[in-house]
PDB file of N, CA and C in Angstrom:
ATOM      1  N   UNK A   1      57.370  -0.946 -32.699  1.00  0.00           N
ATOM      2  CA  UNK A   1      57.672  -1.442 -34.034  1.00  0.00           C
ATOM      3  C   UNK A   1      58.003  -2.936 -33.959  1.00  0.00           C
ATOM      4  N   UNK A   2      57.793  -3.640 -34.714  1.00  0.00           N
ATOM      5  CA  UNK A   2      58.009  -5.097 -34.736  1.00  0.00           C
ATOM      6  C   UNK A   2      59.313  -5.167 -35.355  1.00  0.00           C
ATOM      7  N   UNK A   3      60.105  -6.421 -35.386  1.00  0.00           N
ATOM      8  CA  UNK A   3      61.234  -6.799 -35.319  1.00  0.00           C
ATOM      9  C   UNK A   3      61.327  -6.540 -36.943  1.00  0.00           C
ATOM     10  N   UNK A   4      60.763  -6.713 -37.799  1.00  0.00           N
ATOM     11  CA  UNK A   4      61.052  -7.008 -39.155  1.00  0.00           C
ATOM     12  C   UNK A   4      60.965  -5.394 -39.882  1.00  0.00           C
ATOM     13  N   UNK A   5      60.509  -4.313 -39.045  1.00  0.00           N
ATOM     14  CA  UNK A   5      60.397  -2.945 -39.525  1.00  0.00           C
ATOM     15  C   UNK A   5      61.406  -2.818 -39.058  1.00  0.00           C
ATOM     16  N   UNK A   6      62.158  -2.917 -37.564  1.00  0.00           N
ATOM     17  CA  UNK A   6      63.383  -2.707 -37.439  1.00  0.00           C
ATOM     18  C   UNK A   6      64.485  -2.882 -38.403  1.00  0.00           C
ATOM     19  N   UNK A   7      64.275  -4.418 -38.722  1.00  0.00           N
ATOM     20  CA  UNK A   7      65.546  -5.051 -39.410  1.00  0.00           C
ATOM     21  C   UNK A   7      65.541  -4.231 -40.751  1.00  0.00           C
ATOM     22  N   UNK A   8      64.732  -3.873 -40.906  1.00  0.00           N
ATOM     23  CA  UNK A   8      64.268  -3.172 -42.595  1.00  0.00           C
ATOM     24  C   UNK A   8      65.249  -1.609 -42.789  1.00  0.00           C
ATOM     25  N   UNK A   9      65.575  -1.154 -41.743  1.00  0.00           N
ATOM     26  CA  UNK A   9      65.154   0.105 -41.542  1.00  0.00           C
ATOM     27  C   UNK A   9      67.161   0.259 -41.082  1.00  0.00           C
ATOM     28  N   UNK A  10      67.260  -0.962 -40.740  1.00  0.00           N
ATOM     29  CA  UNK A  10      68.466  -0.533 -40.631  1.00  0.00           C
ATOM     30  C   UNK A  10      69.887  -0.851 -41.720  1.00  0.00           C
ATOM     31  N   UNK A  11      71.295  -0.091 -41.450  1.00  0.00           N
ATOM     32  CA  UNK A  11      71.763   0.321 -42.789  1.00  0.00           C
ATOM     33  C   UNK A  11      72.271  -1.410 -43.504  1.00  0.00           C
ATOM     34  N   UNK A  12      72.791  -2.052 -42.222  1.00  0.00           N
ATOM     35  CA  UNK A  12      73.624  -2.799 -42.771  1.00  0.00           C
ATOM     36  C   UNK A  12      72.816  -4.176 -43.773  1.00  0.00           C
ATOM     37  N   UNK A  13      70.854  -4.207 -43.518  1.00  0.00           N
ATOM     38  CA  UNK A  13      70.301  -4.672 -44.406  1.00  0.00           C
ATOM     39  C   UNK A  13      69.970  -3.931 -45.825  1.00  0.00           C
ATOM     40  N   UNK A  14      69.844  -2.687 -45.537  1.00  0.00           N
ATOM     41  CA  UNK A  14      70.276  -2.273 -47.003  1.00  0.00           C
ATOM     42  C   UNK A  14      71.504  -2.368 -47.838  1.00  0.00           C
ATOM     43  N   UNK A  15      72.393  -2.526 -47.200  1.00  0.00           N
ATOM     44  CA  UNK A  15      73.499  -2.987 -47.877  1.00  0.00           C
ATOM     45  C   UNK A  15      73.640  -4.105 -48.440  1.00  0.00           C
ATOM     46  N   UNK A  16      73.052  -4.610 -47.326  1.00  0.00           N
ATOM     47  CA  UNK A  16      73.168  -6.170 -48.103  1.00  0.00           C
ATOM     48  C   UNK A  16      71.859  -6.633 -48.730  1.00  0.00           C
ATOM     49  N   UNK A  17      70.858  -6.363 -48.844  1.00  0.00           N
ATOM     50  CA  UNK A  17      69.777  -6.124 -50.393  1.00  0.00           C
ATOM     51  C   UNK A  17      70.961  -5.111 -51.770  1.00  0.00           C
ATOM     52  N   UNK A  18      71.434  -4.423 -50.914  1.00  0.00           N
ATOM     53  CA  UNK A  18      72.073  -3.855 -51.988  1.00  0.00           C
ATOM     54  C   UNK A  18      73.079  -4.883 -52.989  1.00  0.00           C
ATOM     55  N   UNK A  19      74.230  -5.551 -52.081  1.00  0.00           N
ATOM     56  CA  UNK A  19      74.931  -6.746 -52.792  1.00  0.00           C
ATOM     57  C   UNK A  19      73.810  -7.742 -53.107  1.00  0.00           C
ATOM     58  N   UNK A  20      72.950  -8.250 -52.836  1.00  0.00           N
ATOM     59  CA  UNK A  20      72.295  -9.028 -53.304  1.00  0.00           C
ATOM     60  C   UNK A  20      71.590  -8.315 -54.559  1.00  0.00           C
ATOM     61  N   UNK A  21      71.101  -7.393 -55.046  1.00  0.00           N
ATOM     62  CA  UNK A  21      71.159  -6.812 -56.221  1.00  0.00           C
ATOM     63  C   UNK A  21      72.182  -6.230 -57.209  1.00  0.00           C
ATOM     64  N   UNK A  22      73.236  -6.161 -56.540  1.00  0.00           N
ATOM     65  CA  UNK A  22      74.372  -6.293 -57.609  1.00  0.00           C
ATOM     66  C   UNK A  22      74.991  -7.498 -57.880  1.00  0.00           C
ATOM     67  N   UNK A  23      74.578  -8.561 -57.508  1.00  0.00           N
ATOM     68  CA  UNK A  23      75.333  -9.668 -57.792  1.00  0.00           C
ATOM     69  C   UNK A  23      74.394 -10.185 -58.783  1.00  0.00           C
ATOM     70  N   UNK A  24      72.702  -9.924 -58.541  1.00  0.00           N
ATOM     71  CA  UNK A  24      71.659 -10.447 -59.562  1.00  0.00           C
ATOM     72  C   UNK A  24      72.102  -9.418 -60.823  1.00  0.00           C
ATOM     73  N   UNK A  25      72.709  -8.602 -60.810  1.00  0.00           N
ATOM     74  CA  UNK A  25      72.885  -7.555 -62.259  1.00  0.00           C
ATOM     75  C   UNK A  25      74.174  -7.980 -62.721  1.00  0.00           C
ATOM     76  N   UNK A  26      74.944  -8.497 -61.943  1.00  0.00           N
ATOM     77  CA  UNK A  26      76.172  -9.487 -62.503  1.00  0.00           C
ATOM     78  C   UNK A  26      75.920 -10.648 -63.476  1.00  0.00           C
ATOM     79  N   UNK A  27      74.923 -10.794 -62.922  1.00  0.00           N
ATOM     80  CA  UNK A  27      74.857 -12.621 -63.202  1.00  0.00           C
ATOM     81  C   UNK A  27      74.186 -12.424 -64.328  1.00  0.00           C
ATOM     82  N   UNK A  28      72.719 -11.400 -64.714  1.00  0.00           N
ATOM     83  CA  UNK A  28      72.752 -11.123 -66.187  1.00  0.00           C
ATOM     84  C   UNK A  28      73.126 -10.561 -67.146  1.00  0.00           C
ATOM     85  N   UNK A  29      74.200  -9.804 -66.583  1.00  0.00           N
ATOM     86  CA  UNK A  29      75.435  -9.467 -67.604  1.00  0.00           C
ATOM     87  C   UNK A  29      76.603 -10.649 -68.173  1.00  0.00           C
ATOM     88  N   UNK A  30      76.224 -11.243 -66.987  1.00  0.00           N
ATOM     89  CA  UNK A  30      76.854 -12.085 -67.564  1.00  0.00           C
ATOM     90  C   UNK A  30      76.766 -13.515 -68.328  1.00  0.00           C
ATOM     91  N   UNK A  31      75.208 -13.059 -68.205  1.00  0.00           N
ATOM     92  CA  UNK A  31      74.829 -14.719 -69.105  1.00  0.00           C
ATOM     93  C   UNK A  31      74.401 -14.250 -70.557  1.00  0.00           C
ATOM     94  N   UNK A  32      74.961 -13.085 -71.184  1.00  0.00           N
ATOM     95  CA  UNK A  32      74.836 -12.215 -72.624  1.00  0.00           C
ATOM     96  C   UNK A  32      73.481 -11.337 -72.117  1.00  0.00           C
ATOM     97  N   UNK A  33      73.128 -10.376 -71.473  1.00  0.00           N
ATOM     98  CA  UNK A  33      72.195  -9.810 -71.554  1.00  0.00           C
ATOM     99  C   UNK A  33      72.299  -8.380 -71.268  1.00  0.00           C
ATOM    100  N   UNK A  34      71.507  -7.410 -71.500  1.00  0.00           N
ATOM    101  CA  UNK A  34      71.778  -6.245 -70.855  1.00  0.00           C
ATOM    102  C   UNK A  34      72.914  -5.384 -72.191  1.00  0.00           C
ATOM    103  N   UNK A  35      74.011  -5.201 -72.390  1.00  0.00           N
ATOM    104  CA  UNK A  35      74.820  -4.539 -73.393  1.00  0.00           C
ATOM    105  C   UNK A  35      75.097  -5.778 -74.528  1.00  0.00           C
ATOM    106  N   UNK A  36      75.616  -5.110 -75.754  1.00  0.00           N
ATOM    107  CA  UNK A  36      75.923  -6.241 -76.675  1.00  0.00           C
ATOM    108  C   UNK A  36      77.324  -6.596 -77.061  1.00  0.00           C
ATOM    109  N   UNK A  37      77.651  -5.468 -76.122  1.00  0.00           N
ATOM    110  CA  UNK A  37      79.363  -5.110 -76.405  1.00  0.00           C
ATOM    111  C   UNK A  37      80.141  -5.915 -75.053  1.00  0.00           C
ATOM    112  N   UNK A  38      80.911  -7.365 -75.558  1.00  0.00           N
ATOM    113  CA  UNK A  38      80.839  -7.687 -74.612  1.00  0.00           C
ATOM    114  C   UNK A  38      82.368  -7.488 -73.561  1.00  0.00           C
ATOM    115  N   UNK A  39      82.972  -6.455 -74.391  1.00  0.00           N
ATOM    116  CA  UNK A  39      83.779  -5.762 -73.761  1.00  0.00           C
ATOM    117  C   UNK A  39      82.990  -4.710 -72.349  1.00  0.00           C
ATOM    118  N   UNK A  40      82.562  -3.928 -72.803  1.00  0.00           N
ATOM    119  CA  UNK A  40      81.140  -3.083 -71.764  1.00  0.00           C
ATOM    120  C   UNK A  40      81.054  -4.236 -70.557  1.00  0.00           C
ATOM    121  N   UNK A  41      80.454  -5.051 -71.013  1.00  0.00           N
ATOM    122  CA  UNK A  41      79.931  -6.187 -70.301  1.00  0.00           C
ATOM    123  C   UNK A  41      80.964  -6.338 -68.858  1.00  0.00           C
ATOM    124  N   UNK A  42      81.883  -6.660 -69.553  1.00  0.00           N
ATOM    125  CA  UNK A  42      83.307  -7.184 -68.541  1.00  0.00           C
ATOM    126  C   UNK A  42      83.912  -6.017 -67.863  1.00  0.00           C
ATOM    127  N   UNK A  43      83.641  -5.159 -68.730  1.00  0.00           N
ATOM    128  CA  UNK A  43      84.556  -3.794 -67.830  1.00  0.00           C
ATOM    129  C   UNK A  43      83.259  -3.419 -66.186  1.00  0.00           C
ATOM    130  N   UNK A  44      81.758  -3.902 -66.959  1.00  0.00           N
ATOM    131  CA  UNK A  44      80.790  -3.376 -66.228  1.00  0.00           C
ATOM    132  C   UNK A  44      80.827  -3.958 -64.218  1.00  0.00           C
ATOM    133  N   UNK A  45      81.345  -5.681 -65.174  1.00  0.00           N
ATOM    134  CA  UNK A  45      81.167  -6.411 -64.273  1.00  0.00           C
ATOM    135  C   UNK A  45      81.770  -6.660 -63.459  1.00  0.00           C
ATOM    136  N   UNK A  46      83.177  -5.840 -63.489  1.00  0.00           N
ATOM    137  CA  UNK A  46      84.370  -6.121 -62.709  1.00  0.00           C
ATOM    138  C   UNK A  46      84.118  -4.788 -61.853  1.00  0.00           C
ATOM    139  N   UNK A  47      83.596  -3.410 -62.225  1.00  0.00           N
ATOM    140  CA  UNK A  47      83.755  -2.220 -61.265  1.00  0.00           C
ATOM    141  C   UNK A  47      82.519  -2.693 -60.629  1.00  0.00           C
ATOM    142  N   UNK A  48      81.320  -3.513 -60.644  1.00  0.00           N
ATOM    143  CA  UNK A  48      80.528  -4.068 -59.718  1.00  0.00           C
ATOM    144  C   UNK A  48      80.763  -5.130 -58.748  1.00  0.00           C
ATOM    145  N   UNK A  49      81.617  -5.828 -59.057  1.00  0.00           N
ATOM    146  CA  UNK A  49      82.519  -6.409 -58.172  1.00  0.00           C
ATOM    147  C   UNK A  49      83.259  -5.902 -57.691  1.00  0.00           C
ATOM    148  N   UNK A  50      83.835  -4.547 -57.674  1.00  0.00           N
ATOM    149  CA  UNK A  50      84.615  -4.190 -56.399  1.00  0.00           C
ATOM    150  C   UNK A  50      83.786  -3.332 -55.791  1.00  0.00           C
ATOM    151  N   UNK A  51      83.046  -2.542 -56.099  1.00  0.00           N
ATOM    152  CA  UNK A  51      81.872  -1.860 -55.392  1.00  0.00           C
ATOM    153  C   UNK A  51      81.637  -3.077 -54.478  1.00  0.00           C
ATOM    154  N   UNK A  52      81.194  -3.916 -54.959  1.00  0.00           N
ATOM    155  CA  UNK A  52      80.708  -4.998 -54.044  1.00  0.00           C
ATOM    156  C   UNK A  52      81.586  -5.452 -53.074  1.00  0.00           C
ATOM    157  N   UNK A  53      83.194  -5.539 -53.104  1.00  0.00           N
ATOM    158  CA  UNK A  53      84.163  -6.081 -52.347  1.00  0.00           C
ATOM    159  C   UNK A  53      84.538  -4.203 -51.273  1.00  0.00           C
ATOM    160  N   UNK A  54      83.821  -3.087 -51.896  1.00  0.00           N
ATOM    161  CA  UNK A  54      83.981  -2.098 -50.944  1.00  0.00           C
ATOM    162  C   UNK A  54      83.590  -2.196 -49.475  1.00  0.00           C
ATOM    163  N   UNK A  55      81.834  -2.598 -50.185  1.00  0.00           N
ATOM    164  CA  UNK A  55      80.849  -2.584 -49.405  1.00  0.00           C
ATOM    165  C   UNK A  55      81.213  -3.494 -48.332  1.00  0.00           C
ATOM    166  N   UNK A  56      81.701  -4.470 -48.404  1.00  0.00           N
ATOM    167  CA  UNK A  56      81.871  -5.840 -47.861  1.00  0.00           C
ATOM    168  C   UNK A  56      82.821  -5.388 -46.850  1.00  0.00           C
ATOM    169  N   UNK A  57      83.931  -4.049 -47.052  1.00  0.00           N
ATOM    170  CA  UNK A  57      85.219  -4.354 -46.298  1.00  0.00           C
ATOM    171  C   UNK A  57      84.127  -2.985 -45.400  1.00  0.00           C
ATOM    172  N   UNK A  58      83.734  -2.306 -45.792  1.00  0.00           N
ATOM    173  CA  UNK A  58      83.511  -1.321 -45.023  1.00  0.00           C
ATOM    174  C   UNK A  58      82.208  -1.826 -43.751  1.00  0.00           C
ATOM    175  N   UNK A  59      81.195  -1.634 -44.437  1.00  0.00           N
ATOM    176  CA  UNK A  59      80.013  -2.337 -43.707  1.00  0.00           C
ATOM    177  C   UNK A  59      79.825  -3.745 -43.066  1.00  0.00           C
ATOM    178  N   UNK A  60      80.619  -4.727 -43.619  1.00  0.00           N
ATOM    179  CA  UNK A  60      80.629  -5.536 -42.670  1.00  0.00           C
ATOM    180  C   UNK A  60      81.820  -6.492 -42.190  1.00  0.00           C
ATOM    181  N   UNK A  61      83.017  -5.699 -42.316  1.00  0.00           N
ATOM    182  CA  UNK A  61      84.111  -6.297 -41.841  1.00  0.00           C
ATOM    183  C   UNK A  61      84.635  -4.778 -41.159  1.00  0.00           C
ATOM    184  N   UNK A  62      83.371  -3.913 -40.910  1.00  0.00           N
ATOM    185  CA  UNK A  62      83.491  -2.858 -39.493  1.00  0.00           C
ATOM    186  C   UNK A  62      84.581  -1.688 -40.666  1.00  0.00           C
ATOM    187  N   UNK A  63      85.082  -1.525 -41.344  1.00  0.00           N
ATOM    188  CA  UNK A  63      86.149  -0.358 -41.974  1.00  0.00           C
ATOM    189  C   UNK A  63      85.316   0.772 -41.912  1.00  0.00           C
ATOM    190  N   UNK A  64      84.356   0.794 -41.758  1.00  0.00           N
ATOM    191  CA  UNK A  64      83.975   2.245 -41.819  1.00  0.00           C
ATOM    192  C   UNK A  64      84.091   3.099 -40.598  1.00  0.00           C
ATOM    193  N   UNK A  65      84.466   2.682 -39.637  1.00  0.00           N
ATOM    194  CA  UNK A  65      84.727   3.278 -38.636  1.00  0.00           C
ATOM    195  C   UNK A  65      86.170   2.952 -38.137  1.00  0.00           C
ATOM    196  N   UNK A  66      87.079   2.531 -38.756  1.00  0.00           N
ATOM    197  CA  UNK A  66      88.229   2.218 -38.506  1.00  0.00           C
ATOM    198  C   UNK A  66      89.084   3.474 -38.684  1.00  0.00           C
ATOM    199  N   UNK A  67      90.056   3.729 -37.853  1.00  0.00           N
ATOM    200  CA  UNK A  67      91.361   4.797 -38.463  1.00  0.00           C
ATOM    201  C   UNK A  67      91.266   5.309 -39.689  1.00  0.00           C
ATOM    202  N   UNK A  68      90.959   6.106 -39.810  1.00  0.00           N
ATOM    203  CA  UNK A  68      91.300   7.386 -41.422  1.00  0.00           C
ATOM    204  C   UNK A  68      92.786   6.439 -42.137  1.00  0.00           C
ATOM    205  N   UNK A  69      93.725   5.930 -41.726  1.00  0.00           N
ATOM    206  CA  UNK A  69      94.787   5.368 -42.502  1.00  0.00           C
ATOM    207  C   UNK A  69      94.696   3.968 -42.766  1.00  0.00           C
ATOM    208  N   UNK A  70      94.036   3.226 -42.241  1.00  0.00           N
ATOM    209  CA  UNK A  70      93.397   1.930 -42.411  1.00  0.00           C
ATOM    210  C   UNK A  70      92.214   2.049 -43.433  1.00  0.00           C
ATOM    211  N   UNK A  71      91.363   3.045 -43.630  1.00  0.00           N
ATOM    212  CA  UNK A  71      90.157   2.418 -44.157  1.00  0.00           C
ATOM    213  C   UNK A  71      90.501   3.551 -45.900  1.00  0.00           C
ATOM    214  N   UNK A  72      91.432   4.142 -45.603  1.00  0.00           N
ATOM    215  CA  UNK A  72      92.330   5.104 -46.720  1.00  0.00           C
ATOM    216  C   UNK A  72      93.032   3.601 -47.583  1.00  0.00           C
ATOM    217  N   UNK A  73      94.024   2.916 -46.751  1.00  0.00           N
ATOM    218  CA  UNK A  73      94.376   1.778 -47.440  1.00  0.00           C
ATOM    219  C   UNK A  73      93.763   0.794 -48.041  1.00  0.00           C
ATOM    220  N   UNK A  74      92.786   0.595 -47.526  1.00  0.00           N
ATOM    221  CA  UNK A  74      91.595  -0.028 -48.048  1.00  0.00           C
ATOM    222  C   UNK A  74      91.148   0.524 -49.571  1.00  0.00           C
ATOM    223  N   UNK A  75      90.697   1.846 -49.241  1.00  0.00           N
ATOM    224  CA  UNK A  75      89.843   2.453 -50.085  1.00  0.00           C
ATOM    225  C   UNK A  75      90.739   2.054 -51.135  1.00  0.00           C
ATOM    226  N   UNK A  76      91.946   2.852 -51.271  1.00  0.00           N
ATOM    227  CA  UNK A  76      92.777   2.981 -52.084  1.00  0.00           C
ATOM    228  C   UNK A  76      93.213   1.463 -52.689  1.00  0.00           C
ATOM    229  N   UNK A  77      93.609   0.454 -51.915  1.00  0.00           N
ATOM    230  CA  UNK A  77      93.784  -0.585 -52.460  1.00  0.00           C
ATOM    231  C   UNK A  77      92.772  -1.611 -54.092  1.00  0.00           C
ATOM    232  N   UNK A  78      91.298  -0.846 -53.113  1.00  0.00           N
ATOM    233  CA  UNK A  78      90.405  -1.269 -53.564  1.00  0.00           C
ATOM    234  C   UNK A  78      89.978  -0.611 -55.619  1.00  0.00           C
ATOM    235  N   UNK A  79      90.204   0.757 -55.223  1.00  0.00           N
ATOM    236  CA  UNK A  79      90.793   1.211 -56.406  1.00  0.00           C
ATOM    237  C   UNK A  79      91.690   0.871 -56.954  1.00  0.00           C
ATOM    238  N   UNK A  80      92.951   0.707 -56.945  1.00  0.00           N
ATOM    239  CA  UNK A  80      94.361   0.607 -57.267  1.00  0.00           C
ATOM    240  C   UNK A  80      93.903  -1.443 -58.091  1.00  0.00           C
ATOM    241  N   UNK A  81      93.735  -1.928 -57.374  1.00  0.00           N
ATOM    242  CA  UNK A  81      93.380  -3.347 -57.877  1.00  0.00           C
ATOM    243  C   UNK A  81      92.363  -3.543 -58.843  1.00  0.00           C
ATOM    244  N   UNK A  82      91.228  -3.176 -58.686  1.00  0.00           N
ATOM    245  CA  UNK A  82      90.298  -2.223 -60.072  1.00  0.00           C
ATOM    246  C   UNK A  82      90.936  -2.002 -61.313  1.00  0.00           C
ATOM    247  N   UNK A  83      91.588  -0.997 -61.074  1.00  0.00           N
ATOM    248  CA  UNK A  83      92.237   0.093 -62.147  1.00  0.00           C
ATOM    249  C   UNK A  83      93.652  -1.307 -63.084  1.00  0.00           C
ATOM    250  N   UNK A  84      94.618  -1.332 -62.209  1.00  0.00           N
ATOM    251  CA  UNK A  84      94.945  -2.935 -62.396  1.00  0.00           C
ATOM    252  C   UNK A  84      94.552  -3.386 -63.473  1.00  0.00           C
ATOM    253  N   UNK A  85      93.323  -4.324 -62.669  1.00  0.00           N
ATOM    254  CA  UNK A  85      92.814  -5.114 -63.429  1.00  0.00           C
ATOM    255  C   UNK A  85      92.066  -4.738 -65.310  1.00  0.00           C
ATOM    256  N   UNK A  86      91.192  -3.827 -64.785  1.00  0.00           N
ATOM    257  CA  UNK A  86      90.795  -3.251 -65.940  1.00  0.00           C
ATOM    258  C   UNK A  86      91.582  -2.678 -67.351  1.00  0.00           C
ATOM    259  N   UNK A  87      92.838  -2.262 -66.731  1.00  0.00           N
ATOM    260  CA  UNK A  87      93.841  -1.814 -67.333  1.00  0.00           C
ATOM    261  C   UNK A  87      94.783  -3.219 -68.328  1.00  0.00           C
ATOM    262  N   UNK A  88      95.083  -4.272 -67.500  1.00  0.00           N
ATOM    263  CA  UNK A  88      95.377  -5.607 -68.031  1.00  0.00           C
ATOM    264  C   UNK A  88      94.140  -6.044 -68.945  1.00  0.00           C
ATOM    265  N   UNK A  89      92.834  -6.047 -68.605  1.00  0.00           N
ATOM    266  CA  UNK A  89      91.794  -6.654 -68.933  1.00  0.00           C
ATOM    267  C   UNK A  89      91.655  -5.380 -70.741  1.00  0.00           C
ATOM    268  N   UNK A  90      91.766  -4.433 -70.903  1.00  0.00           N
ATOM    269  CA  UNK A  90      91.738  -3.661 -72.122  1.00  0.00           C
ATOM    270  C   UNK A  90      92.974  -3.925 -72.811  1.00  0.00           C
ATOM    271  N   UNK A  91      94.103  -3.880 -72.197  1.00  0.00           N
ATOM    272  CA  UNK A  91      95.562  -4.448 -72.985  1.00  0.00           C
ATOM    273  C   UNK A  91      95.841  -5.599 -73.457  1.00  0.00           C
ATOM    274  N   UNK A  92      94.417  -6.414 -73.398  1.00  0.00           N
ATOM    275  CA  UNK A  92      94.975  -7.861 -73.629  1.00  0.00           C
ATOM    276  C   UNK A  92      93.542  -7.813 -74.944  1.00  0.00           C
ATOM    277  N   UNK A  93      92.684  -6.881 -74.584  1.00  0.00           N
ATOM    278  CA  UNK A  93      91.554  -7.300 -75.735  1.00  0.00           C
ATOM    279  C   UNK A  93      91.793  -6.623 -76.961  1.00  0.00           C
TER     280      UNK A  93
END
């Protein structure tokens, strides 16, 4: 197999085609496109940004194979700051 079927084939470039397609679905949500509600919009764009800040801690800052109580704190943090936010972000609109 040549080097570029390799690279294709393995996870941590799908992941990162993956953030690189959620950041392109960010960016036209966020330039008015896609919903009209631009509440939707913001709630959309913030749980894609932490999906995106998941991906990031797990796959390539190694958490996915870290201690069950380390990558639990994580997880959880990662939710908990989400929820947070979203929660401030509806109480204020």
């Amino acid at each position: 197999m040549t080097t570029l079927n390799v690279l294709l084939r393995t996870r941590i470039t799908v992941v990162w085609v993956a953030l690189v397609a959620a950041t392109l679905l960010s960016f036209w949500l966020g330039t008015d496109h896609g919903l009209s509600s631009t509440e939707a919009r913001t709630i959309l764009i913030l749980v894609v940004a932490f999906v995106k800040v998941r991906f990031v801690g797990l796959y390539f800052m190694e958490l996915r194979a870290a201690p069950v109580v380390l990558r639990s704190l994580f997880e959880g943090y990662c939710l908990l700051v989400c929820v947070v936010l979203l929660g401030l972000y509806l109480g204020v609109s």
